[in-house]
C-alpha atoms as a PDB file:
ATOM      1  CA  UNK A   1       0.000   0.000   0.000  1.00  0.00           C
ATOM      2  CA  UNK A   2       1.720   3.158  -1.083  1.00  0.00           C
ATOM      3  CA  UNK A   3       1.945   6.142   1.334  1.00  0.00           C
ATOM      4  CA  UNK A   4       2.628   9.906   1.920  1.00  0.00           C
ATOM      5  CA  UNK A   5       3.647  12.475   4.094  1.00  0.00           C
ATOM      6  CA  UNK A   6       1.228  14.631   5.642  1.00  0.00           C
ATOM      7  CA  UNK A   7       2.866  18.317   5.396  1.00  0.00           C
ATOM      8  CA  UNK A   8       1.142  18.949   8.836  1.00  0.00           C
ATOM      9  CA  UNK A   9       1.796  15.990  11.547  1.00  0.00           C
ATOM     10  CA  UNK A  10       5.008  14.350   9.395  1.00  0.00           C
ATOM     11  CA  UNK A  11       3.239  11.179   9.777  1.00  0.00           C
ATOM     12  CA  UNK A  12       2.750   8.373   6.900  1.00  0.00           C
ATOM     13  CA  UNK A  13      -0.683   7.932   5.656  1.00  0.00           C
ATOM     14  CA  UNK A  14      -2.694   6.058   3.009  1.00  0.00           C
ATOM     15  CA  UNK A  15      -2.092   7.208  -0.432  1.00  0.00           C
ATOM     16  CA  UNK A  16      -6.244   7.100  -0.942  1.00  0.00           C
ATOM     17  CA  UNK A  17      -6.681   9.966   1.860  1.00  0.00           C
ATOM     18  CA  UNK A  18      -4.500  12.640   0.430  1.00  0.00           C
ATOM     19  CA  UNK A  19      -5.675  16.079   0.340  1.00  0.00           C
ATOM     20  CA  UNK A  20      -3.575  19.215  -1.649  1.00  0.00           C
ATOM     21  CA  UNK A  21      -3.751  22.054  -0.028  1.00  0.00           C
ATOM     22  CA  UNK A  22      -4.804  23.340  -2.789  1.00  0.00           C
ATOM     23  CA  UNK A  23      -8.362  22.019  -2.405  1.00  0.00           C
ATOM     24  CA  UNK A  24      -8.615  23.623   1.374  1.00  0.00           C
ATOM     25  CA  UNK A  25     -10.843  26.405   1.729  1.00  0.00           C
ATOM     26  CA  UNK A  26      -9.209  29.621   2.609  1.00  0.00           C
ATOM     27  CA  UNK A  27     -10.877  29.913   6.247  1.00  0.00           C
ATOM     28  CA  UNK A  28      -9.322  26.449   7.080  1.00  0.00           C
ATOM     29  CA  UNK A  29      -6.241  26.735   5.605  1.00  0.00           C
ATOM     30  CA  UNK A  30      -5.527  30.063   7.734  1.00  0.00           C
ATOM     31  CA  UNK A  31      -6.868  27.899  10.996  1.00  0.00           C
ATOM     32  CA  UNK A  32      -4.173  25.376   9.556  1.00  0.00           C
ATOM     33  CA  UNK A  33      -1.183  27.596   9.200  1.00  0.00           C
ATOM     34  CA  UNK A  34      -1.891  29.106  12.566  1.00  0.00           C
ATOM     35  CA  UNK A  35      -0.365  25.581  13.687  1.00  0.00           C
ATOM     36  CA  UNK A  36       1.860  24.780  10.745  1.00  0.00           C
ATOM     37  CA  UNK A  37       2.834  27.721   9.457  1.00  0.00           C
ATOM     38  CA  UNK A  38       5.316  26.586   6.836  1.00  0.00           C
ATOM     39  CA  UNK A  39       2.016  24.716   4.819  1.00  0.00           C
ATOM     40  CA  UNK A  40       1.583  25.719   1.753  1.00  0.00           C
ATOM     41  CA  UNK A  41      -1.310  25.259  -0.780  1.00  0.00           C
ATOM     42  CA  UNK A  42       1.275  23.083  -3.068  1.00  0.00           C
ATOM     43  CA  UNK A  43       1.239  20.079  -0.242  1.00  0.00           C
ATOM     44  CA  UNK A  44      -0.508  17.925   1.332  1.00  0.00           C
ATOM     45  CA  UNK A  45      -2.598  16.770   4.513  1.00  0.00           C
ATOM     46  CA  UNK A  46      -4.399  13.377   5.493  1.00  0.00           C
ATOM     47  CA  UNK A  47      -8.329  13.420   5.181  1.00  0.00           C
ATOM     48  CA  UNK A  48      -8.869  12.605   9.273  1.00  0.00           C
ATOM     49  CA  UNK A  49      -6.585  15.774   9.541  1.00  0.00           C
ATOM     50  CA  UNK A  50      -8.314  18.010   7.404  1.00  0.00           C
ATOM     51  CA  UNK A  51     -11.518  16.691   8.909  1.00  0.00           C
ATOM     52  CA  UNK A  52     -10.176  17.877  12.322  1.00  0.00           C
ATOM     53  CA  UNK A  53      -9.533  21.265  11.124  1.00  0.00           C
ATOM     54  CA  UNK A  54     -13.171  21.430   9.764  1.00  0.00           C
ATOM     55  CA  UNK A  55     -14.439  20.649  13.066  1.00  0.00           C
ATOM     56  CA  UNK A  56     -12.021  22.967  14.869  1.00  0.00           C
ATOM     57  CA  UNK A  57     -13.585  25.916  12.218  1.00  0.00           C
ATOM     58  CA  UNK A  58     -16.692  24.747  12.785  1.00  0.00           C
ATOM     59  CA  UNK A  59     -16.700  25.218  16.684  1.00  0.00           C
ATOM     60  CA  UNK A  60     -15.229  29.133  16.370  1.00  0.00           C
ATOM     61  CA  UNK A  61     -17.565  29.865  14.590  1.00  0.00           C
ATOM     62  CA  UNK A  62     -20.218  28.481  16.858  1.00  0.00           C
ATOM     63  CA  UNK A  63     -18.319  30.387  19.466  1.00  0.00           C
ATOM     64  CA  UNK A  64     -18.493  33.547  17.962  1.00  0.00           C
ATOM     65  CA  UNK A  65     -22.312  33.123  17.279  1.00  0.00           C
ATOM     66  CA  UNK A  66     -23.425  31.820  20.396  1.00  0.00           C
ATOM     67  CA  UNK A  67     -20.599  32.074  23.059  1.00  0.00           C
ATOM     68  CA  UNK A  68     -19.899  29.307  25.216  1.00  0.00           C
ATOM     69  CA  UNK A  69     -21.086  25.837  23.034  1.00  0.00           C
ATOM     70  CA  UNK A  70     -23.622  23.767  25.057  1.00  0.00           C
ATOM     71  CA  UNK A  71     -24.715  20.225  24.875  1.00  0.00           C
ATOM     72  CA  UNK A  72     -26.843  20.749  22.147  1.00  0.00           C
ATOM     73  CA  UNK A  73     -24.122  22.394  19.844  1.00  0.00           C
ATOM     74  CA  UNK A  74     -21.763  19.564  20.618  1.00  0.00           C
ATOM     75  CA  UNK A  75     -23.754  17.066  19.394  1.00  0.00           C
ATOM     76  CA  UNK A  76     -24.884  19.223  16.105  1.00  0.00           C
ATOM     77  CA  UNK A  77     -21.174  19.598  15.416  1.00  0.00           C
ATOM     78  CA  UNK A  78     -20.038  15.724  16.003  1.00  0.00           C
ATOM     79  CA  UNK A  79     -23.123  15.114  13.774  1.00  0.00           C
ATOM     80  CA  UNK A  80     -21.993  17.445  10.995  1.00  0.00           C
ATOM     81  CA  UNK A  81     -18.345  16.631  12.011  1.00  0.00           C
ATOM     82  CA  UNK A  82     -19.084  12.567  11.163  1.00  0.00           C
ATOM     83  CA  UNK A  83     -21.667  13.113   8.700  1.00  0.00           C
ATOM     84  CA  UNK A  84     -24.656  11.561  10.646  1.00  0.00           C
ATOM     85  CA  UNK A  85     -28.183  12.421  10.515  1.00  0.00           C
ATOM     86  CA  UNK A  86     -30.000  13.974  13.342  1.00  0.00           C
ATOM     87  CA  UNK A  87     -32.294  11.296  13.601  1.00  0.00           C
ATOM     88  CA  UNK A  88     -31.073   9.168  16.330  1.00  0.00           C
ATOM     89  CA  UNK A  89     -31.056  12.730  18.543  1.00  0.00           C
ATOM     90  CA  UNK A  90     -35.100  13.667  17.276  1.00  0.00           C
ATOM     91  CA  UNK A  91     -36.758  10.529  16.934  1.00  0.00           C
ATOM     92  CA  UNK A  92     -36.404   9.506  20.959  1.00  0.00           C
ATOM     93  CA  UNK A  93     -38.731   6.939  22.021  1.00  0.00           C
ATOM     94  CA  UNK A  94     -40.856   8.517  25.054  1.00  0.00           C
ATOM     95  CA  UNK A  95     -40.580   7.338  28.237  1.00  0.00           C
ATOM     96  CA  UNK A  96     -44.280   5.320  29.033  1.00  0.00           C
ATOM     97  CA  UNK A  97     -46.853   7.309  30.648  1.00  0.00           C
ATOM     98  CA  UNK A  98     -47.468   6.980  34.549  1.00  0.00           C
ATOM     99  CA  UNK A  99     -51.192   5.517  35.875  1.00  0.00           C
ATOM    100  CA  UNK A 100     -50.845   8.551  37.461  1.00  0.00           C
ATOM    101  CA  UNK A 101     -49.803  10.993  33.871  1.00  0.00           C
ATOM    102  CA  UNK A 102     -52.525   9.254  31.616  1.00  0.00           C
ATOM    103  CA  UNK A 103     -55.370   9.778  34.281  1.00  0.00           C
ATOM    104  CA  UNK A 104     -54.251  13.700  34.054  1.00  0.00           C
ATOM    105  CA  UNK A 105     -54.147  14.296  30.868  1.00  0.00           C
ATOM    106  CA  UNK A 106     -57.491  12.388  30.328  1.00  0.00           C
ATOM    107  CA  UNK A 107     -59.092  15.017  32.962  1.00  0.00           C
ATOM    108  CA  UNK A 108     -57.456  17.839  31.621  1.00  0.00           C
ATOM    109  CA  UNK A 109     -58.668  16.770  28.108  1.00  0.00           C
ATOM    110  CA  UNK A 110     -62.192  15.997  29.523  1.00  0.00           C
ATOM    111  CA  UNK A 111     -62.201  19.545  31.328  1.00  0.00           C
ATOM    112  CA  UNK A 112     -61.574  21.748  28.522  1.00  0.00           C
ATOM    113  CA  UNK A 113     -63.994  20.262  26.293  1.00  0.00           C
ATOM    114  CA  UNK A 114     -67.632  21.307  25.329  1.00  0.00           C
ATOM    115  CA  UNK A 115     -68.926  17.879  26.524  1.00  0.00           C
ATOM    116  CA  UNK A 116     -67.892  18.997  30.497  1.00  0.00           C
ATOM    117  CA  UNK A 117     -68.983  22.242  30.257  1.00  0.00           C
ATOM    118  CA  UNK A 118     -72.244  20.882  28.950  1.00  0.00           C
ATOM    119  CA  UNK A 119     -72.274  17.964  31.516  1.00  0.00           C
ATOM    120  CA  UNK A 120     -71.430  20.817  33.964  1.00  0.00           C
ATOM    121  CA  UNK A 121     -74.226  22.512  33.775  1.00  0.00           C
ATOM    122  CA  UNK A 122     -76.764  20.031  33.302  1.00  0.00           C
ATOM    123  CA  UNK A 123     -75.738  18.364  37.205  1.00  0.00           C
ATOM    124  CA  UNK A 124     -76.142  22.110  38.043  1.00  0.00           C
ATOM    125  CA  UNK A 125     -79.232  22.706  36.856  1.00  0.00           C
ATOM    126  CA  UNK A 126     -80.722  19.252  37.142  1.00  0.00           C
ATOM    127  CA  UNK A 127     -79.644  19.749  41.156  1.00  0.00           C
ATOM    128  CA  UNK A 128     -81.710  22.894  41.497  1.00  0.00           C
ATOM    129  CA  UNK A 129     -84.947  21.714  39.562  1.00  0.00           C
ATOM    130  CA  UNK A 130     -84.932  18.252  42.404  1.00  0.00           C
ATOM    131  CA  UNK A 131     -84.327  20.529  45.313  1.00  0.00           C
ATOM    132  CA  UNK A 132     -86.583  23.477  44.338  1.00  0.00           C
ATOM    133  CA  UNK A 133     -89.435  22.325  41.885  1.00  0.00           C
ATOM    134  CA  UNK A 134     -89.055  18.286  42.102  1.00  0.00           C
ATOM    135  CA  UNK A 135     -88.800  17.653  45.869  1.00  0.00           C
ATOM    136  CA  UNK A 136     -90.132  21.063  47.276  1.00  0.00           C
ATOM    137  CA  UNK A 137     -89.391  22.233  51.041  1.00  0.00           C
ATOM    138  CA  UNK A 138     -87.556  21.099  52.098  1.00  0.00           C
ATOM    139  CA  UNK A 139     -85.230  19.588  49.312  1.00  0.00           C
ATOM    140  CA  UNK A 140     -81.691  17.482  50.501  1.00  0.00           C
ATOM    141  CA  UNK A 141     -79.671  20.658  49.859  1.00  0.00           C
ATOM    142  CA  UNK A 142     -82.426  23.998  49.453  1.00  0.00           C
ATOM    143  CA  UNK A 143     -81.722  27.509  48.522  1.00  0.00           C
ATOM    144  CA  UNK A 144     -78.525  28.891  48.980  1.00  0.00           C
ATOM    145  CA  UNK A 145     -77.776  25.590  47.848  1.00  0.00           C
ATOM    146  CA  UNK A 146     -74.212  25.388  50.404  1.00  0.00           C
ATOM    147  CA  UNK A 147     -73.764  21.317  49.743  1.00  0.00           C
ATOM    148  CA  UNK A 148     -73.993  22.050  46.000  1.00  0.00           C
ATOM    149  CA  UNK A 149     -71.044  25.043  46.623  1.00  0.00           C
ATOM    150  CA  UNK A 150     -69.083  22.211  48.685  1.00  0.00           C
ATOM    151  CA  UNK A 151     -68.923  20.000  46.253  1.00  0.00           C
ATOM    152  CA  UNK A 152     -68.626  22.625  43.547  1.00  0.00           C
ATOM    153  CA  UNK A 153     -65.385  23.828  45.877  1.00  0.00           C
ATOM    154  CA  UNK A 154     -63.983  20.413  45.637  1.00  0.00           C
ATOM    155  CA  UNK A 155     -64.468  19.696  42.159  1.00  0.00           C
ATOM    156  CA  UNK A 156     -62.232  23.016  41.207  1.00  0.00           C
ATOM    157  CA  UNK A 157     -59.942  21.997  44.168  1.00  0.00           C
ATOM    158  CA  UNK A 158     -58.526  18.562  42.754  1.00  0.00           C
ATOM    159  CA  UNK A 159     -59.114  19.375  39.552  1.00  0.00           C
ATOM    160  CA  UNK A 160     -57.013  22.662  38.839  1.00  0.00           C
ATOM    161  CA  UNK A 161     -53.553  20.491  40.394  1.00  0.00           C
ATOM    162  CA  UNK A 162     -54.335  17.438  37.631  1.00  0.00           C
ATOM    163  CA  UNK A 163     -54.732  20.143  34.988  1.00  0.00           C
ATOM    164  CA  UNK A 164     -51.341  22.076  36.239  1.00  0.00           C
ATOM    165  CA  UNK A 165     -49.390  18.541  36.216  1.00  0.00           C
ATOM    166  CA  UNK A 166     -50.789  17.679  32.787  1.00  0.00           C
ATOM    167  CA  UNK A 167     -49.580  21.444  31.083  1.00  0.00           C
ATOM    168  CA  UNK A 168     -46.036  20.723  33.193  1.00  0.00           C
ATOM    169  CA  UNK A 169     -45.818  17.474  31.472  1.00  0.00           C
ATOM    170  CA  UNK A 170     -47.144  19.328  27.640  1.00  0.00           C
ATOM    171  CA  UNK A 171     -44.601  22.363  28.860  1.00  0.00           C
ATOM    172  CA  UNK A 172     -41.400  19.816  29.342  1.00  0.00           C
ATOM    173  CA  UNK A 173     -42.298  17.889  25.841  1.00  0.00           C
ATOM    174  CA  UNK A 174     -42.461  21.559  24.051  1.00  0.00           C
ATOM    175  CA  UNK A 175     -39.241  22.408  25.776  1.00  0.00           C
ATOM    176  CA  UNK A 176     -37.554  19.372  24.209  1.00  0.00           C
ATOM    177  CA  UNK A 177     -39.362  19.783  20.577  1.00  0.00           C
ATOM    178  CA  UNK A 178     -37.885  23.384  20.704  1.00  0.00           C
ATOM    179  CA  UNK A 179     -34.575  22.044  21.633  1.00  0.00           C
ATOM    180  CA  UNK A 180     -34.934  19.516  18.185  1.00  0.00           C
ATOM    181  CA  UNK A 181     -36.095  22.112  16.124  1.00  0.00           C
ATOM    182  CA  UNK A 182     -32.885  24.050  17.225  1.00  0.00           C
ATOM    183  CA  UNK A 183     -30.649  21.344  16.798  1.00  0.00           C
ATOM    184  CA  UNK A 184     -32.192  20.745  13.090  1.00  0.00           C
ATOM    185  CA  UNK A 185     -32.310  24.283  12.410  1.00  0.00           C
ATOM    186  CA  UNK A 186     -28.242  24.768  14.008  1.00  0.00           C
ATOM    187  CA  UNK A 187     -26.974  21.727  11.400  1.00  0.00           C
ATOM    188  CA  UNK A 188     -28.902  23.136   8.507  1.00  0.00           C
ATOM    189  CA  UNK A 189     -27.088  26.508   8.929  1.00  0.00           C
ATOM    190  CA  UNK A 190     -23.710  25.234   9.214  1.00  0.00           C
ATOM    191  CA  UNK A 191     -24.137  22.942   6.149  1.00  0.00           C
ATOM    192  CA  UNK A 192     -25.260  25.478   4.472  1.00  0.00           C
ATOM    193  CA  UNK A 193     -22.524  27.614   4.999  1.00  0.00           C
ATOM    194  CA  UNK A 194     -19.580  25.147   4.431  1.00  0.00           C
ATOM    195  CA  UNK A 195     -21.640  24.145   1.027  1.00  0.00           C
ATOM    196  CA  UNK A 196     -21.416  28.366  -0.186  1.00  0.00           C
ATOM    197  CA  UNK A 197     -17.684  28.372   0.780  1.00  0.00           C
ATOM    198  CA  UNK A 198     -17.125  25.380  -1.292  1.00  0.00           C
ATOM    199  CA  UNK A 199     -19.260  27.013  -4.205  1.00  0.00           C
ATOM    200  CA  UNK A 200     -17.110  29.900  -3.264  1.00  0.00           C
ATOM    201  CA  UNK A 201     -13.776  27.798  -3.518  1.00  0.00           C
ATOM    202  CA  UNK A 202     -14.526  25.898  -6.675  1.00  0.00           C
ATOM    203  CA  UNK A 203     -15.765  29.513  -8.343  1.00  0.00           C
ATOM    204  CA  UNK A 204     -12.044  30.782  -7.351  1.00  0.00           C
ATOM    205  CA  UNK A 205     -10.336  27.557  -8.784  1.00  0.00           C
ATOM    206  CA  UNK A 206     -12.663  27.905 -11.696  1.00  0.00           C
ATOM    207  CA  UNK A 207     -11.327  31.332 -12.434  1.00  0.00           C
ATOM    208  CA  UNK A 208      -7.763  30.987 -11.779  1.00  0.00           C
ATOM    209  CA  UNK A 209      -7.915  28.046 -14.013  1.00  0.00           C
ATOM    210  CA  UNK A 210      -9.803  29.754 -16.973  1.00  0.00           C
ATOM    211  CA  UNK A 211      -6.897  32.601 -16.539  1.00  0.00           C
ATOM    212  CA  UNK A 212      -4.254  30.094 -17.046  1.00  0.00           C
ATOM    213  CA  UNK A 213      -5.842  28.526 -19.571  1.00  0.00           C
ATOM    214  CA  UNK A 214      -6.513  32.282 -21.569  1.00  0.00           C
ATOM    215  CA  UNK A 215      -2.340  33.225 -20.535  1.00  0.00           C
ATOM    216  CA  UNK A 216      -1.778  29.441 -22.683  1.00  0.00           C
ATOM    217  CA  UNK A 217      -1.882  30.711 -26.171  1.00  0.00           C
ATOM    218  CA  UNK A 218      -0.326  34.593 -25.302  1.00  0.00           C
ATOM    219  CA  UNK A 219       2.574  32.381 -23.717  1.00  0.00           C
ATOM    220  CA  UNK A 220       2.254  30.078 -26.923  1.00  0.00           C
ATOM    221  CA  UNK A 221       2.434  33.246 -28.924  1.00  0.00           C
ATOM    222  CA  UNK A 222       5.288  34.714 -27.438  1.00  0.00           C
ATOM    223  CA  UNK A 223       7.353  31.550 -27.758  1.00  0.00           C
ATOM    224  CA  UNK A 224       6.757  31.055 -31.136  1.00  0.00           C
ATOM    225  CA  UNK A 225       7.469  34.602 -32.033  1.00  0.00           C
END
């Protein structure tokens, strides 16, 4: 298996992961030379080197964007750095539901809906009619009606906790959407922008290559002449 040099480490690596320098993008090649400054575009690095000098480029400019890099940015850049989807990091299976969780959000589902508030005031009105017109004076609970405010009291009193644990539990699983949606939103960006400097690189090789190729026959010219 034949082998070269890398310009940067010294070290002996496939032939197959050779990189010219020529092919770096200027930001990376000036994060590059800040360590070897003696590299120039004519040599070459290894792949898993230039890689690490991606990643390295990568993280300033995280840094300048968003200060100190948190968990979430490290995994968006080991992602982007190893060319992995963010699939395994979105798609997380949910942890089962509680007795407990599934009993609150099936109250605070049943309480906001038009069948309660229907149902609500149905008891309430059905319990007036039997203690005022149906079982006369003196009905089970008669005007000011105090066991129907009781129970009334009660009702609002267990119910308004199981409604407050349910939104907690919605609140947490919007808090971890919004951190996915970030994370998405983070790796697009940065793919984006190392896919314009490449545009941006291979329209500057482009050019410098159409100028030697238009300097060819004025050379050609000369030389003949």
């Amino acid at each position: 298996m034949t082998t070269f040099l890398s310009a940067c480490s010294g070290l002996a690596f496939p032939e197959s992961e050779r990189v010219s320098g020529l092919l770096v993008r200027q930001p990376i090649l000036d994060l590059l030379r800040q360590d070897h400054p003696s590299f120039q575009p004519e040599d070459s690095l290894a792949a898993t080197e230039l890689n690490e000098y991606r990643r390295r480029y990568l993280e300033n400019f995280l840094v300048r964007e968003v200060g100190e890099l948190s968990e979430l940015e490290e995994a968006v850049l080991s992602n982007v750095h190893e060319h992995r989807t963010l699939t395994d990091k979105v798609e997380e299976p949910e942890l089962p539901l509680t007795r407990g969780q599934r009993w609150a959000d099936h109250i605070a589902s049943f309480g906001g809906s038009w069948t309660f508030i229907l149902l609500f005031f149905g008891v309430i009105l059905g319990w007036i009619l039997l203690n005022v017109a149906v079982l006369r004076r003196p009905g089970f609970d008669p005007y000011p009606f105090i066991l129907l405010n009781l129970l009334l009291s009660c009702l609002a009193a267990l119910q308004a906790p199981v409604i407050m644990m349910s939104q907690n539990r919605q609140e947490e699983k919007d808090r971890e959407r919004a951190k996915k949606d970030y994370m998405i939103n983070l790796k697009a960006e940065l793919e984006l922008r190392i896919m314009h400097e490449k545009l941006d690189h291979l329209a500057q090789q482009q050019s410098q290559l159409l100028q030697q190729l238009a300097d060819r026959p004025a050379e050609e010219r000369r030389r003949d002449s």
